[in-house]
N, C-alpha and C. Protein backbone atom coordinates (compact mmCIF):
# COMPACT_ATOMS: atom_id res chain seq x y z
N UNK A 1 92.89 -27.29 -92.95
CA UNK A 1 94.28 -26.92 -92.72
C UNK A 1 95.23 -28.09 -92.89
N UNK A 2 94.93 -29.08 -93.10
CA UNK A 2 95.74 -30.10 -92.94
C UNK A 2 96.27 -30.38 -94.15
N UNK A 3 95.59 -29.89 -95.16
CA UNK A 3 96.05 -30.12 -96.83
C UNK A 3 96.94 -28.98 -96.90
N UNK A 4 96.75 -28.08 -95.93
CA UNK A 4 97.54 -26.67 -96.14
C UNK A 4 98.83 -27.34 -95.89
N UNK A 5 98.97 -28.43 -94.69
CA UNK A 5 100.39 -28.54 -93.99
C UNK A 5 100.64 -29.93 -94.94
N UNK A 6 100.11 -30.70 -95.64
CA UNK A 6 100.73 -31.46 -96.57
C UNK A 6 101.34 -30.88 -97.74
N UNK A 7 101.08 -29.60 -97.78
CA UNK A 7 101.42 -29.02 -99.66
C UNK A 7 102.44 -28.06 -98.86
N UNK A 8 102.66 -27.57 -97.26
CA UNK A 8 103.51 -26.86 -96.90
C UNK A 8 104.79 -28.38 -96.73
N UNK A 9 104.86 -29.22 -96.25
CA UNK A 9 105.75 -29.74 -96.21
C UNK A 9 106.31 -30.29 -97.25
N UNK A 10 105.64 -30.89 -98.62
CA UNK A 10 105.98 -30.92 -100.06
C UNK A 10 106.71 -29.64 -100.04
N UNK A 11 106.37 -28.49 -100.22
CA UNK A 11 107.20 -27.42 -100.99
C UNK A 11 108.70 -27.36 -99.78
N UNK A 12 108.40 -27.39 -98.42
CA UNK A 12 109.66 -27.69 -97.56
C UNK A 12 110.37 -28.63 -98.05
N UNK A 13 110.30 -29.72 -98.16
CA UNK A 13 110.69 -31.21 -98.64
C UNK A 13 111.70 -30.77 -99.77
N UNK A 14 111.09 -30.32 -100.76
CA UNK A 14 111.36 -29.93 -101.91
C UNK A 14 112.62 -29.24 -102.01
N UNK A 15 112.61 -28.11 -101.21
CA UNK A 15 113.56 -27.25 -101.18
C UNK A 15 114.47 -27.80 -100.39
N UNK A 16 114.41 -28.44 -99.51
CA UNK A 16 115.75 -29.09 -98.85
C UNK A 16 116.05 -30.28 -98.97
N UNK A 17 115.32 -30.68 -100.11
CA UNK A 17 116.35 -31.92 -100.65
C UNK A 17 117.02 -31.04 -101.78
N UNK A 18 116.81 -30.18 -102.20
CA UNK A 18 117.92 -29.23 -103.32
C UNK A 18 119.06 -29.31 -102.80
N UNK A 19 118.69 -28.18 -101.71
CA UNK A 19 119.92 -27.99 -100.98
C UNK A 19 120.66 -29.21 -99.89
N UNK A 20 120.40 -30.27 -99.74
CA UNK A 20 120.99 -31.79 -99.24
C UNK A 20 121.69 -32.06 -100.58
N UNK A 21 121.07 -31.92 -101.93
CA UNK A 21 121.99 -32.79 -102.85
C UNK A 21 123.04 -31.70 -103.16
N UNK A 22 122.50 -30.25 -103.36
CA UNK A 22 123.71 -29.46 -103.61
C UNK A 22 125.10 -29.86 -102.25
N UNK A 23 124.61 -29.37 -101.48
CA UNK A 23 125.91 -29.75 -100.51
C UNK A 23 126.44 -30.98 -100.33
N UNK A 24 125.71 -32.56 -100.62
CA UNK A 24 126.74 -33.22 -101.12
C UNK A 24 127.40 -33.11 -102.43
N UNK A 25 126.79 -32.59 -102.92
CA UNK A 25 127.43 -32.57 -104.46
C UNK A 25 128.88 -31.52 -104.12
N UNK A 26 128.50 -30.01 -103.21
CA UNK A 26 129.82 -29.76 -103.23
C UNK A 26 130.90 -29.44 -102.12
N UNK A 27 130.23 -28.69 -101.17
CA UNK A 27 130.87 -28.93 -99.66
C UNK A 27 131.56 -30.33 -99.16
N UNK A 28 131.05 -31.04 -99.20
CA UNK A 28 130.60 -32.17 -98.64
C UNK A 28 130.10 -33.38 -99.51
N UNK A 29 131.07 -32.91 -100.90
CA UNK A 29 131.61 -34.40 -101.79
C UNK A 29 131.95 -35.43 -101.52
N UNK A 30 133.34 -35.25 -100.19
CA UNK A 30 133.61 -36.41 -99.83
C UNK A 30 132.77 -37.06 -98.27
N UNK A 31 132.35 -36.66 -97.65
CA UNK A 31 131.13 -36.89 -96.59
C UNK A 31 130.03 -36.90 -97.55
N UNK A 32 128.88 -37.63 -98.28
CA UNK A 32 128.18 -37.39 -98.81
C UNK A 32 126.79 -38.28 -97.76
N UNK A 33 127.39 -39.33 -97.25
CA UNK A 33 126.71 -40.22 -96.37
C UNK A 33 126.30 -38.35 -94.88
N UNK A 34 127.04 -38.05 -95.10
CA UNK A 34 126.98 -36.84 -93.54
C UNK A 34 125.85 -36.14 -93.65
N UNK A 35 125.90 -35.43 -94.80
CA UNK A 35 124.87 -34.55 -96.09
C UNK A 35 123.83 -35.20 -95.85
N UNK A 36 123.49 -36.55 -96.03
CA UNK A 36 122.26 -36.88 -96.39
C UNK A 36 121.46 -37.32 -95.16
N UNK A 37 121.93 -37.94 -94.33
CA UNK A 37 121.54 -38.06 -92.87
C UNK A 37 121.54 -36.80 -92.28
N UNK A 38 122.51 -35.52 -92.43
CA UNK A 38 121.48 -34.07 -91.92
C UNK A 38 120.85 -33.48 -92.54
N UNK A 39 120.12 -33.94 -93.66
CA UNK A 39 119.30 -33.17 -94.64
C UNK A 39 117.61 -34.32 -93.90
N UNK A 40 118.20 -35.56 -93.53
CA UNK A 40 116.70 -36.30 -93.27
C UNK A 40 117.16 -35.95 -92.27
N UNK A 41 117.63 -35.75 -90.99
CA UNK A 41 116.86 -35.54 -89.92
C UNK A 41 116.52 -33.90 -89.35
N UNK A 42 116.83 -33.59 -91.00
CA UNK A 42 116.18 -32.03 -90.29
C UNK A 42 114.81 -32.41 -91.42
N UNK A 43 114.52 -32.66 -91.98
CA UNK A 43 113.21 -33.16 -92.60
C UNK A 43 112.18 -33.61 -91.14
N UNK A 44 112.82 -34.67 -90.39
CA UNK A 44 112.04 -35.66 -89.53
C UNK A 44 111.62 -34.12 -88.63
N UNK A 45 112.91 -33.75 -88.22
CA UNK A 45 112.57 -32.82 -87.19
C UNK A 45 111.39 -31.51 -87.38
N UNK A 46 111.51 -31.01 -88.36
CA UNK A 46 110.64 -30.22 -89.17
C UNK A 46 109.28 -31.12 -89.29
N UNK A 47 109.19 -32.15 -89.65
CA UNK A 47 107.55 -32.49 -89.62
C UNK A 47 107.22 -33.26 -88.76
N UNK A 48 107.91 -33.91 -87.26
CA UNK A 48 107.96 -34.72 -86.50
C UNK A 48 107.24 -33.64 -85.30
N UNK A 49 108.43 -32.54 -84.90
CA UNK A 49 109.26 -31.67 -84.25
C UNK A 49 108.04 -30.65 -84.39
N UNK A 50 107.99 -29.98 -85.34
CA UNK A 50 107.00 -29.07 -85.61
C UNK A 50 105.87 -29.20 -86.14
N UNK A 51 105.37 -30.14 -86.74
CA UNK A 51 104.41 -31.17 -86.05
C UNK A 51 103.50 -31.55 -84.45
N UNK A 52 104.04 -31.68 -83.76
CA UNK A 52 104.02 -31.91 -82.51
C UNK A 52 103.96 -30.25 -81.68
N UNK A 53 104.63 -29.03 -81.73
CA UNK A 53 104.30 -28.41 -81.39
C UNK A 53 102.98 -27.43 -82.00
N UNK A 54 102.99 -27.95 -83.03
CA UNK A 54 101.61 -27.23 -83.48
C UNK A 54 100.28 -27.56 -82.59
N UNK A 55 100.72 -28.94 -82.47
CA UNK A 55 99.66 -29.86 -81.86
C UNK A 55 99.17 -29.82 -80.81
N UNK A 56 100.04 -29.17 -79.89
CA UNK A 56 100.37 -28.55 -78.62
C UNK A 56 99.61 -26.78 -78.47
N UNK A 57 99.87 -26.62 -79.31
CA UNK A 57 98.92 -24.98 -79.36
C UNK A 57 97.01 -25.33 -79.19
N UNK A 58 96.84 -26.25 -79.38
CA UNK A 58 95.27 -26.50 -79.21
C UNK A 58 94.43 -25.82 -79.75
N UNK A 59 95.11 -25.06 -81.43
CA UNK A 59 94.01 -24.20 -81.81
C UNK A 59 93.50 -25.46 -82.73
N UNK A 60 92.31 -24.69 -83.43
CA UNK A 60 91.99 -25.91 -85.05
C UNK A 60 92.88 -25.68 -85.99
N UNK A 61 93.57 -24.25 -85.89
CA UNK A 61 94.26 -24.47 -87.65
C UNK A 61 95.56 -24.80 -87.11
N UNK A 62 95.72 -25.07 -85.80
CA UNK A 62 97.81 -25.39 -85.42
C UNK A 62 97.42 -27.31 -85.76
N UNK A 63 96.05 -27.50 -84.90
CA UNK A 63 96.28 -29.03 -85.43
C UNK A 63 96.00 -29.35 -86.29
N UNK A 64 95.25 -28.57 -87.19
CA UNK A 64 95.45 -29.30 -88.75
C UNK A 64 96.33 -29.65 -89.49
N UNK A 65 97.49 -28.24 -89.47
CA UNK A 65 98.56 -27.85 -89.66
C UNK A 65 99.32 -28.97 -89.25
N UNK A 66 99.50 -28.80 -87.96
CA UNK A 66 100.81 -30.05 -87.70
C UNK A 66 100.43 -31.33 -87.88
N UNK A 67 99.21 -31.75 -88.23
CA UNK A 67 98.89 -33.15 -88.77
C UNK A 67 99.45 -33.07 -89.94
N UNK A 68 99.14 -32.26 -90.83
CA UNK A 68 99.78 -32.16 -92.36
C UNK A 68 100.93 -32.37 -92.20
N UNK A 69 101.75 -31.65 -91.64
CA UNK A 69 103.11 -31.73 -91.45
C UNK A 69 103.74 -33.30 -91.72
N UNK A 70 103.09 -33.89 -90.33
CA UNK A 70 103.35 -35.41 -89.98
C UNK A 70 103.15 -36.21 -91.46
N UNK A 71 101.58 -36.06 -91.88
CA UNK A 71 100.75 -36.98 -92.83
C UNK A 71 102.02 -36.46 -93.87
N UNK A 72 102.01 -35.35 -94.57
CA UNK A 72 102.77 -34.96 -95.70
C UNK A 72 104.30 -35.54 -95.63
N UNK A 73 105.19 -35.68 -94.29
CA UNK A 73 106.62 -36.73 -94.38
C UNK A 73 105.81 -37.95 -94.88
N UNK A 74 104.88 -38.31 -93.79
CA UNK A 74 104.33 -40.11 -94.53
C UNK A 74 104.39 -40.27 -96.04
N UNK A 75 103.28 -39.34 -96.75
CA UNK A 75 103.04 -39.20 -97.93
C UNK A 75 104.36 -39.35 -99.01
N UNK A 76 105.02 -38.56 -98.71
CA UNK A 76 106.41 -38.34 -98.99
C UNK A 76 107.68 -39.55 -99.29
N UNK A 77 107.28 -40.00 -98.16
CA UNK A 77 108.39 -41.27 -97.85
C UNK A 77 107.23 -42.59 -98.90
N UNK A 78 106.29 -42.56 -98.22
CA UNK A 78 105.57 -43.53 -99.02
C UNK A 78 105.57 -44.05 -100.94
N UNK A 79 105.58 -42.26 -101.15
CA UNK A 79 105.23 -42.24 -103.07
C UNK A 79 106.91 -42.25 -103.58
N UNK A 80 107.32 -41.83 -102.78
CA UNK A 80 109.11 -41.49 -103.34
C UNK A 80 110.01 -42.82 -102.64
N UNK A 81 109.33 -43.95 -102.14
CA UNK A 81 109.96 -44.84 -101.60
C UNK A 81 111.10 -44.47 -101.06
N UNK A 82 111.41 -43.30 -100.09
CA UNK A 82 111.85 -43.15 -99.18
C UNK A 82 113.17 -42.05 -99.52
N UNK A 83 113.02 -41.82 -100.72
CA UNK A 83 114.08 -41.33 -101.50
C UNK A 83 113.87 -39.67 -101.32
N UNK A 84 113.26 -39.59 -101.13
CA UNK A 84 113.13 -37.71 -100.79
C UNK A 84 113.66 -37.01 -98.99
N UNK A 85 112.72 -38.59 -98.56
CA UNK A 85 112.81 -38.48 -96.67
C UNK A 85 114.25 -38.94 -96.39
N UNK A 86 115.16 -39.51 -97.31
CA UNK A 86 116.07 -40.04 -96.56
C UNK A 86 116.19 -41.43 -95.87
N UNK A 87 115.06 -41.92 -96.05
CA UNK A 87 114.67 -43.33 -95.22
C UNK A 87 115.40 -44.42 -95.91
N UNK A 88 115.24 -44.40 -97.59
CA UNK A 88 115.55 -45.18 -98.31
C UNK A 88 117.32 -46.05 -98.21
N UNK A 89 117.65 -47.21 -97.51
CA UNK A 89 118.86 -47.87 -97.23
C UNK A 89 119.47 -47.60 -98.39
N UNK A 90 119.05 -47.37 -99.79
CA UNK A 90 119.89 -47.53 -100.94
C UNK A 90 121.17 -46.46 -101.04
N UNK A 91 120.29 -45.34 -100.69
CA UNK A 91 121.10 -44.14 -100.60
C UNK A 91 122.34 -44.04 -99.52
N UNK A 92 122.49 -45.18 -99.16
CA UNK A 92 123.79 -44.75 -98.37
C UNK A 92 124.52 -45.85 -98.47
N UNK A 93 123.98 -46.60 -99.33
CA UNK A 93 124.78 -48.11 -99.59
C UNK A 93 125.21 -48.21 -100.70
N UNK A 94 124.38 -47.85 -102.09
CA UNK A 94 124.40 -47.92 -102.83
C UNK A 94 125.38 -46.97 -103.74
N UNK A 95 125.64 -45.97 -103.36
CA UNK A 95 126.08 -44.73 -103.70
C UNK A 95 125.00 -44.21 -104.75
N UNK A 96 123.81 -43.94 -104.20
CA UNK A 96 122.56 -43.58 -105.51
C UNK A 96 123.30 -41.94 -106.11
N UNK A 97 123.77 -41.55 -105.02
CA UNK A 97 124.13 -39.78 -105.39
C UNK A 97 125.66 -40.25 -105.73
């Protein structure tokens, strides 16, 4: 189960960094720094957050699951140097978007 919750948080990941760059790109053109700090900490919260309550259910497939969760942000932040999770300093200094 734990590969289940690394390839579930990739395809999560995925989809809400779409929608983080769409809404800075258009809501929230001129806040774009706002956009991207609530797009990562609903990322963190989602694999931190729900993560942790999986973990808490004490079955085998909730803790596999919410390990994936956790391991799959790591994974994430690690191969994309931080650029998917939000972690990355560039993106809010740099104007990368």
């Amino acid at each position: 189960m734990t590969i289940v919750g690394i390839v579930a948080y990739v395809v999560v990941n995925f989809v809400l960094f779409l929608a983080t760059l769409a809404a800075a790109d258009g809501v929230a053109s001129d806040h774009k720094n706002v956009a991207l700090i609530g797009g990562s900490v609903i990322l963190a919260v989602i694999a931190f957050g729900g993560g942790t309550l999986l973990i808490l259910l004490r079955k085998p497939w909730s803790r596999g699951l919410g390990m994936g969760l956790m391991i799959g942000w790591a994974l994430m932040t690690i191969f994309t140097a931080g650029f998917c999770t939000g972690v990355n300093p560039s993106l809010y200094t740099d104007g990368a978007l």
